[in-house]
N, C-alpha and C. Protein backbone atom coordinates (compact mmCIF):
# COMPACT_ATOMS: atom_id res chain seq x y z
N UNK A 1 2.97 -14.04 -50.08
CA UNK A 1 2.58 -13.82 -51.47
C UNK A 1 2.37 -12.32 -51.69
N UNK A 2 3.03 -11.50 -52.71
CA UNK A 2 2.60 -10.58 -52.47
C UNK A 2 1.97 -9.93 -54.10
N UNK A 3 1.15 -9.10 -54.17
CA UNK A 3 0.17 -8.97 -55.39
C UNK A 3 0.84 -8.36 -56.57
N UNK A 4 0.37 -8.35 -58.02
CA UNK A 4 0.64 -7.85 -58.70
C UNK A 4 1.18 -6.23 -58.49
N UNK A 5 0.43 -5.12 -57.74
CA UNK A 5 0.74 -4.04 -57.83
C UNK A 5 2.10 -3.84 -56.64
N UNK A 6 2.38 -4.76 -55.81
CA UNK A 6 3.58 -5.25 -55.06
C UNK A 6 4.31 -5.45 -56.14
N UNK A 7 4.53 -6.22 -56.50
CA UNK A 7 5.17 -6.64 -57.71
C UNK A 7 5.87 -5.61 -58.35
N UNK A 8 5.25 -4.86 -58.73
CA UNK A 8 5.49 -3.79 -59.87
C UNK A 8 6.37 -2.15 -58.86
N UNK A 9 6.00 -2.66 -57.77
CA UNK A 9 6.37 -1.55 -57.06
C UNK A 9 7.63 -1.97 -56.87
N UNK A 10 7.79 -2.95 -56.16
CA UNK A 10 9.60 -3.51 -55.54
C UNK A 10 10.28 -3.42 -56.43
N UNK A 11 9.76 -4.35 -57.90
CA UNK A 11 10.67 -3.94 -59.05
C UNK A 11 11.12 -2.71 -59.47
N UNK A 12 10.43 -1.41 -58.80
CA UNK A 12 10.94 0.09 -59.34
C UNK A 12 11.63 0.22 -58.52
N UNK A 13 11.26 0.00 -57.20
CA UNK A 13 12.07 0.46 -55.85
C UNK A 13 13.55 -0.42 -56.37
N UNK A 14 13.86 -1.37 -56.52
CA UNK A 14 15.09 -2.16 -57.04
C UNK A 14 15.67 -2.16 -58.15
N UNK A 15 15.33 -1.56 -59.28
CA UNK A 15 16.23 -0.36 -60.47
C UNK A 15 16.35 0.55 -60.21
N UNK A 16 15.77 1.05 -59.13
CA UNK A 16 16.13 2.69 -58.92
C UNK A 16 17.44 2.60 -58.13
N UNK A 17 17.35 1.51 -57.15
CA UNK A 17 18.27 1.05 -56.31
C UNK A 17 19.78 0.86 -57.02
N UNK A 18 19.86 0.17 -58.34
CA UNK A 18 20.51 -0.31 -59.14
C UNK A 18 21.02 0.54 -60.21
N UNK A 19 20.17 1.59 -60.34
CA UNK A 19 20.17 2.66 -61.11
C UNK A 19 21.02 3.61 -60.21
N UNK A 20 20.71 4.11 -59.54
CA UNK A 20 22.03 4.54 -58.00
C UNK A 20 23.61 3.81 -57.97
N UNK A 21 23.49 2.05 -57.86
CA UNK A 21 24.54 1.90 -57.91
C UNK A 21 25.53 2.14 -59.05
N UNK A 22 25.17 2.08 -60.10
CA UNK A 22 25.92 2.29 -61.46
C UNK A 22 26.34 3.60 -61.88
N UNK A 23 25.58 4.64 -61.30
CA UNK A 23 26.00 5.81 -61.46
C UNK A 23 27.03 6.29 -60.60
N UNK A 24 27.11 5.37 -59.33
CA UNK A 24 28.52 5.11 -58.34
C UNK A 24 29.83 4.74 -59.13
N UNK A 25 29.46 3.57 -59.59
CA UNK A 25 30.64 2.55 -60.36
C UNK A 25 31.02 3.53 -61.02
N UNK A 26 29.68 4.06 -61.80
CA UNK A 26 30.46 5.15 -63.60
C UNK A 26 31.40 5.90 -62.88
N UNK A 27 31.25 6.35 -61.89
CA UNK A 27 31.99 7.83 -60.73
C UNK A 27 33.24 7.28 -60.15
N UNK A 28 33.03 6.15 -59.81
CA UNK A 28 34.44 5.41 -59.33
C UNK A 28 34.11 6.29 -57.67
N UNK A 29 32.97 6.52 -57.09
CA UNK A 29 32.55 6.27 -55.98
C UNK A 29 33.13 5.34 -54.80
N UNK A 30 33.97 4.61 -54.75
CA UNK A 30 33.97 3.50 -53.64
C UNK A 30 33.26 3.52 -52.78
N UNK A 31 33.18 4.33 -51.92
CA UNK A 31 32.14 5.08 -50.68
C UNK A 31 30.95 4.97 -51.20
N UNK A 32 30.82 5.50 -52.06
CA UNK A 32 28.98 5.63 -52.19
C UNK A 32 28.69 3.97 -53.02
N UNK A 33 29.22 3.68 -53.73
CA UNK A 33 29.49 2.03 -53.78
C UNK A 33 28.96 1.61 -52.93
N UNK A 34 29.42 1.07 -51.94
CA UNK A 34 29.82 -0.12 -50.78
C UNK A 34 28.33 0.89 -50.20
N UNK A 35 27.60 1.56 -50.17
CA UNK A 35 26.79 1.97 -49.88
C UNK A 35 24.79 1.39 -50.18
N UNK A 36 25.53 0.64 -51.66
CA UNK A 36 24.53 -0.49 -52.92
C UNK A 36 24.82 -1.60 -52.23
N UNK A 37 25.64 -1.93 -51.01
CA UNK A 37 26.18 -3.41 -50.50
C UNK A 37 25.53 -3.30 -49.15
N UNK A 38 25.37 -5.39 -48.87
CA UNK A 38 25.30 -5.58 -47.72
C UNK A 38 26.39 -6.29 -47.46
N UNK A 39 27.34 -6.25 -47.06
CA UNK A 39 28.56 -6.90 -46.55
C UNK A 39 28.51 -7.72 -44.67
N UNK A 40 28.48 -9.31 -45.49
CA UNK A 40 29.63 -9.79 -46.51
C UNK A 40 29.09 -9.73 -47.91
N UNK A 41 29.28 -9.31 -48.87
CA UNK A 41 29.13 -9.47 -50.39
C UNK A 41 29.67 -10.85 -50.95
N UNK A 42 29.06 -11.73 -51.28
CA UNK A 42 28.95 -12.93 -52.11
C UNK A 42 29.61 -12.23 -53.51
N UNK A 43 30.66 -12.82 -54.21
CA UNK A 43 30.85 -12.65 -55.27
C UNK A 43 31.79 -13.52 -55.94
N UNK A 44 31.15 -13.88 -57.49
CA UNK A 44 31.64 -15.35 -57.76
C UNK A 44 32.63 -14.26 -58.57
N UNK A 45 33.77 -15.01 -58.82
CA UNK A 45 35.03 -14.40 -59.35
C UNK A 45 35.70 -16.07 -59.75
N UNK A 46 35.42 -16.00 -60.98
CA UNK A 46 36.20 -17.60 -61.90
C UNK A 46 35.50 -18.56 -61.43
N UNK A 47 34.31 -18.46 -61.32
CA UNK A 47 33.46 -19.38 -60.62
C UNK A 47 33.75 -20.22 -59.03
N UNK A 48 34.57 -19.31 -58.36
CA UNK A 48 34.42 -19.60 -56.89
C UNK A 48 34.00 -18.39 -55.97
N UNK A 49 32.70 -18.68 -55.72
CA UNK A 49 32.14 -17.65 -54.30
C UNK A 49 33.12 -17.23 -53.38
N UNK A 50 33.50 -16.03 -53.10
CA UNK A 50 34.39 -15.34 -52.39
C UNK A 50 32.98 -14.52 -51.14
N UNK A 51 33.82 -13.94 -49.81
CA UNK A 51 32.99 -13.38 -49.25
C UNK A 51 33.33 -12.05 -49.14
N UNK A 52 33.30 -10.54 -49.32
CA UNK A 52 33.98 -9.61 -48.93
C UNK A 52 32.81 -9.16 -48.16
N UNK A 53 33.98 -7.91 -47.43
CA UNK A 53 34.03 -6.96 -46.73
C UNK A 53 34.06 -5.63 -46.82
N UNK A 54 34.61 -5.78 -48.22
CA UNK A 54 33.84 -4.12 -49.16
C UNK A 54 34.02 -4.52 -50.80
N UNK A 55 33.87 -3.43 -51.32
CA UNK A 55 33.43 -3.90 -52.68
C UNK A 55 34.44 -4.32 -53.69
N UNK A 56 34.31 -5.69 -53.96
CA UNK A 56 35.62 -6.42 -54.72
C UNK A 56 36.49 -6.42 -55.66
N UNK A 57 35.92 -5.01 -56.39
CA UNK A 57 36.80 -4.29 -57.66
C UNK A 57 36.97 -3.03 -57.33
N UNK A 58 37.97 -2.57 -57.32
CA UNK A 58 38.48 -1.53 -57.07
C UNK A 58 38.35 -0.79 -58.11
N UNK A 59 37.32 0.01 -58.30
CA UNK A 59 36.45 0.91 -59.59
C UNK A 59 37.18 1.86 -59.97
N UNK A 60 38.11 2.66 -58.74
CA UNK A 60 38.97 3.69 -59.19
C UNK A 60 40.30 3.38 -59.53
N UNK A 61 41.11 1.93 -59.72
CA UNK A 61 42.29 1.84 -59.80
C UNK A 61 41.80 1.10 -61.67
N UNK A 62 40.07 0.58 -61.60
CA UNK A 62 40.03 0.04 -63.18
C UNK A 62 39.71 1.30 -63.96
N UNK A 63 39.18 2.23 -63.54
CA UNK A 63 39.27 3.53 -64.46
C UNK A 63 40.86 4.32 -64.69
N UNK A 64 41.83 4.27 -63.90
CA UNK A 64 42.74 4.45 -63.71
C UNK A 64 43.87 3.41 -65.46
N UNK A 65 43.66 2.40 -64.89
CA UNK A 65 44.35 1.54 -66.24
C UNK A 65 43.74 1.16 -67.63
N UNK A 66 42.11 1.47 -67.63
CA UNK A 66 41.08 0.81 -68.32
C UNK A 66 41.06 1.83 -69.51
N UNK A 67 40.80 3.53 -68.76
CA UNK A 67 40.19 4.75 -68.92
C UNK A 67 38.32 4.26 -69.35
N UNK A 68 38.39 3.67 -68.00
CA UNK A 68 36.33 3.44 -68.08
C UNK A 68 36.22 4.36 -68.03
N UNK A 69 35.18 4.81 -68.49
CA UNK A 69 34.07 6.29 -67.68
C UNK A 69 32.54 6.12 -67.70
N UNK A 70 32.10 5.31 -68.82
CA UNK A 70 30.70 4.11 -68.62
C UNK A 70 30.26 3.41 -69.09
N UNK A 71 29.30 3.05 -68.76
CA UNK A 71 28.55 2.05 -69.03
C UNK A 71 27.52 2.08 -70.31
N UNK A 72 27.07 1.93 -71.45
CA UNK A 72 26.10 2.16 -72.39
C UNK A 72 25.60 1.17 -72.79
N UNK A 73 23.99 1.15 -73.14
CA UNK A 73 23.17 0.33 -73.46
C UNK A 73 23.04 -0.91 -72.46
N UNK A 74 22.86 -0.64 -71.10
CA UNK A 74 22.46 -1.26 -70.32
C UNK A 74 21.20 -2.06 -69.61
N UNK A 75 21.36 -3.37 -70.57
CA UNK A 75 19.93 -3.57 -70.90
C UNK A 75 19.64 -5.04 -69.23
N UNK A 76 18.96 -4.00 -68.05
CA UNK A 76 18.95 -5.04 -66.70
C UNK A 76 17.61 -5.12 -67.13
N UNK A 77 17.15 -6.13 -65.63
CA UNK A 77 15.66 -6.69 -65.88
C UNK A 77 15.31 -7.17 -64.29
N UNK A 78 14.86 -6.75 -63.45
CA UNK A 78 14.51 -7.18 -62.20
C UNK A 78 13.53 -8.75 -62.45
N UNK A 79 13.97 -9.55 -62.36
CA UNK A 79 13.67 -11.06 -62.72
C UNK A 79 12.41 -11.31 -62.00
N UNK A 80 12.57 -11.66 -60.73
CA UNK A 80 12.15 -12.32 -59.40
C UNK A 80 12.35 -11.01 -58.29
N UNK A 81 10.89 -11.14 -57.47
CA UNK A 81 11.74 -10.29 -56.26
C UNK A 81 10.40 -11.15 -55.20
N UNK A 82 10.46 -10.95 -53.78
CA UNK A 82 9.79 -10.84 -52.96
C UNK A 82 9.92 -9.71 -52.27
N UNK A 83 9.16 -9.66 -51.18
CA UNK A 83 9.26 -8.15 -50.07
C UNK A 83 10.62 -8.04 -49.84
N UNK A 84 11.25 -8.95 -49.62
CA UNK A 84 13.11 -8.64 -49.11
C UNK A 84 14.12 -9.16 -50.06
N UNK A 85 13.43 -9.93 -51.10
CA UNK A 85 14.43 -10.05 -51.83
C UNK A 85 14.02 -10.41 -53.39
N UNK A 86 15.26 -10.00 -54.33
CA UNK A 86 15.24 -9.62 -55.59
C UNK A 86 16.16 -10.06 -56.21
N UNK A 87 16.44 -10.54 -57.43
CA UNK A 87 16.93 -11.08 -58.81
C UNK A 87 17.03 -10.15 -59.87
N UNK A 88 18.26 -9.78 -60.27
CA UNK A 88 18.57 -8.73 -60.82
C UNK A 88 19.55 -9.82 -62.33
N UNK A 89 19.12 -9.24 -63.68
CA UNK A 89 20.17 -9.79 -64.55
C UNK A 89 20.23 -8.15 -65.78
N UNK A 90 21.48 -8.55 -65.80
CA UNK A 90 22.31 -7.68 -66.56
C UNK A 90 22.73 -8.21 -67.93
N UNK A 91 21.91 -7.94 -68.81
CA UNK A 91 21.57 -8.73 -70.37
C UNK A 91 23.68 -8.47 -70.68
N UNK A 92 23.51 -7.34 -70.89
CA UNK A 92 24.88 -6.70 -71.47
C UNK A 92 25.18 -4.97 -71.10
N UNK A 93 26.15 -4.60 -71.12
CA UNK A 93 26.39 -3.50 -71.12
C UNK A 93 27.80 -3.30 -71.70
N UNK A 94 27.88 -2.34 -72.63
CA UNK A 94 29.28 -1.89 -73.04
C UNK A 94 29.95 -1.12 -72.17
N UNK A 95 31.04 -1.43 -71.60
CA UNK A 95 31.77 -0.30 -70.79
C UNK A 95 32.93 0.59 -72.25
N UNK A 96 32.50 1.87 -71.78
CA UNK A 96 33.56 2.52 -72.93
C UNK A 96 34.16 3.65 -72.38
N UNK A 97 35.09 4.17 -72.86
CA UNK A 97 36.15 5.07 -72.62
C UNK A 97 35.25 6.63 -72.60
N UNK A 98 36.03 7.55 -72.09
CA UNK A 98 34.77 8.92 -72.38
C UNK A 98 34.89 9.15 -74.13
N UNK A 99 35.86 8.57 -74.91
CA UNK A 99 35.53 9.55 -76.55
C UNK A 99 34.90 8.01 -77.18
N UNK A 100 34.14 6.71 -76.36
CA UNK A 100 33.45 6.22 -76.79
C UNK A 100 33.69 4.79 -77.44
N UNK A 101 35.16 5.16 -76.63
CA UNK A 101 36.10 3.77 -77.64
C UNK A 101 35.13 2.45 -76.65
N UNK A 102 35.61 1.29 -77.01
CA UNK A 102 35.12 -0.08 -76.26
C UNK A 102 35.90 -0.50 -75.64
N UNK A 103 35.51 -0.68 -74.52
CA UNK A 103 36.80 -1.37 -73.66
C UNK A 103 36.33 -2.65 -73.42
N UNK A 104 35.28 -3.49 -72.92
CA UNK A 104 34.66 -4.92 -72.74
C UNK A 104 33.41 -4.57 -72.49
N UNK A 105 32.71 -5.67 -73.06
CA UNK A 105 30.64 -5.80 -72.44
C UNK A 105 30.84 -6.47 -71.50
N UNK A 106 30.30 -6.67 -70.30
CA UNK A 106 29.70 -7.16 -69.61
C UNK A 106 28.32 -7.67 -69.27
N UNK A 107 28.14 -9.01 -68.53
CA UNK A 107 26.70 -9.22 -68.27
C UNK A 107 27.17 -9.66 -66.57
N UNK A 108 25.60 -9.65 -66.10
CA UNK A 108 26.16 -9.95 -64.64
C UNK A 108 24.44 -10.56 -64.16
N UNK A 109 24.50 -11.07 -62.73
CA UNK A 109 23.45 -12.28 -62.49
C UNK A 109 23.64 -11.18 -60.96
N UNK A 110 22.62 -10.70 -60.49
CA UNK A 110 22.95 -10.11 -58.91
C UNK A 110 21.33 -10.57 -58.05
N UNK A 111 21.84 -10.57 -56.60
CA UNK A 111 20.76 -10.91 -55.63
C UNK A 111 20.93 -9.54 -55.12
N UNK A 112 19.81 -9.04 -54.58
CA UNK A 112 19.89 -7.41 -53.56
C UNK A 112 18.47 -8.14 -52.48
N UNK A 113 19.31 -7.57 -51.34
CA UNK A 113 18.06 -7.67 -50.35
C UNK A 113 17.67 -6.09 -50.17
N UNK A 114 16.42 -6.47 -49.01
CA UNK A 114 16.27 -5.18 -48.52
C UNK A 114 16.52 -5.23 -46.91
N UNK A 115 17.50 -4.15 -46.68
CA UNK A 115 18.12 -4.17 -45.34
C UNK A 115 17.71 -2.84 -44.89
N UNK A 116 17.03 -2.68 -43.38
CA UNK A 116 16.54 -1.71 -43.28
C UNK A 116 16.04 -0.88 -43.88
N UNK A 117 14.95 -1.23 -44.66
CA UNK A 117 13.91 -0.52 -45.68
C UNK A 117 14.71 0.05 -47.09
N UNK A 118 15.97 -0.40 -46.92
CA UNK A 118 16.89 -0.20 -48.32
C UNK A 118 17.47 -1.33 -48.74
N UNK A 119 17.15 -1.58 -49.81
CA UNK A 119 17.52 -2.88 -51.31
C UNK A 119 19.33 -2.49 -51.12
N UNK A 120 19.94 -3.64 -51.20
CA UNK A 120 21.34 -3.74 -51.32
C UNK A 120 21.57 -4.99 -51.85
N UNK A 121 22.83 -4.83 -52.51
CA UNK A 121 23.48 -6.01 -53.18
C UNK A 121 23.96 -6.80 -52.50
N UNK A 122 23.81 -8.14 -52.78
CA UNK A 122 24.22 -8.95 -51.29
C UNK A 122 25.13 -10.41 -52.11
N UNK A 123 24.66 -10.12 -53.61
CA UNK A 123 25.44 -11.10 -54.42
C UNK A 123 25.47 -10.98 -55.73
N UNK A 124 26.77 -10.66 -56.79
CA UNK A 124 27.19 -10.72 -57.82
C UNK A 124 27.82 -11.30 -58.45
N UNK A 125 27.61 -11.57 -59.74
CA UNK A 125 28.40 -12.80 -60.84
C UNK A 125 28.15 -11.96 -62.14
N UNK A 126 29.74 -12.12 -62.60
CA UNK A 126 29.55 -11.51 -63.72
C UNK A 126 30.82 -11.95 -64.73
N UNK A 127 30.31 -11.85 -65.54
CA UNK A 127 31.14 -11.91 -66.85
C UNK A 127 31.87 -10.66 -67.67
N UNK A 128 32.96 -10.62 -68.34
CA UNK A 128 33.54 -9.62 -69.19
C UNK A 128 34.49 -10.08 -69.81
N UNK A 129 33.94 -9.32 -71.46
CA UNK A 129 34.66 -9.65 -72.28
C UNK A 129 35.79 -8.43 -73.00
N UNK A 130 36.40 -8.72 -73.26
CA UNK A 130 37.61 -7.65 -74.01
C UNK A 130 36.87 -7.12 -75.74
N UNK A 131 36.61 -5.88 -75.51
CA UNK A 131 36.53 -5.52 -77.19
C UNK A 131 37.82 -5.12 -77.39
N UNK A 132 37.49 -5.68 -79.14
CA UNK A 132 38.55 -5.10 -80.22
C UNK A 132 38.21 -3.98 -80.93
């Protein structure tokens, strides 16, 4: 069981964590990516759990065809956590082009443990939709 001011602490320690990984993704990082992971990575893709071995979207080949560059109005929420593990949901986020155009929102459902005194993603599900 661990106390309210536990509580409040893991939850910072695990957006900050999360807050790190996204500024990877925005970068098209792979390396520093797979860095937010504990692999095998759980990730539901059309609703069947897959297991990888590094990180399952290739961030620099979707900025490449997409022209992502980020993420805006990214509204997460650390749900649930214990000492090693945490519940992460991703209300929505607009991914948009750099002059701001829309490319799809996304929402996403993630588990992160903590592996050697560092929070990592250990399971993701997510959704995306196409803007017009």
């Amino acid at each position: 069981m661990i106390t309210s001011n536990d509580e409040i602490r893991i939850k910072d320690e695990v957006t900050q964590a999360y807050k790190v990984y996204l500024r990877n993704f925005e970068a098209g990082d792979m390396k520093a990516i797979e860095t937010s992971c504990s692999f095998p990575l759980s990730f539901d893709s059309d609703g069947e759990v897959k297991l990888f071995n590094q990180f399952p979207i290739d961030v620099t080949a979707m900025k490449e065809t997409t022209g992502y560059y980020r993420s805006l109005n990214s509204d997460i929420e650390v749900i649930a956590v214990s000492e090693t593990k945490a519940h992460i949901i991703l209300r929505k986020a607009l991914r948009v082009k750099q002059d701001g155009t829309p490319i799809e929102s996304v929402s996403g459902f993630y588990i992160w443990i903590k592996v050697d005194g560092a929070w990592k993603m250990k399971f993701a599900s997510a959704i995306t939709l196409k803007q017009d």
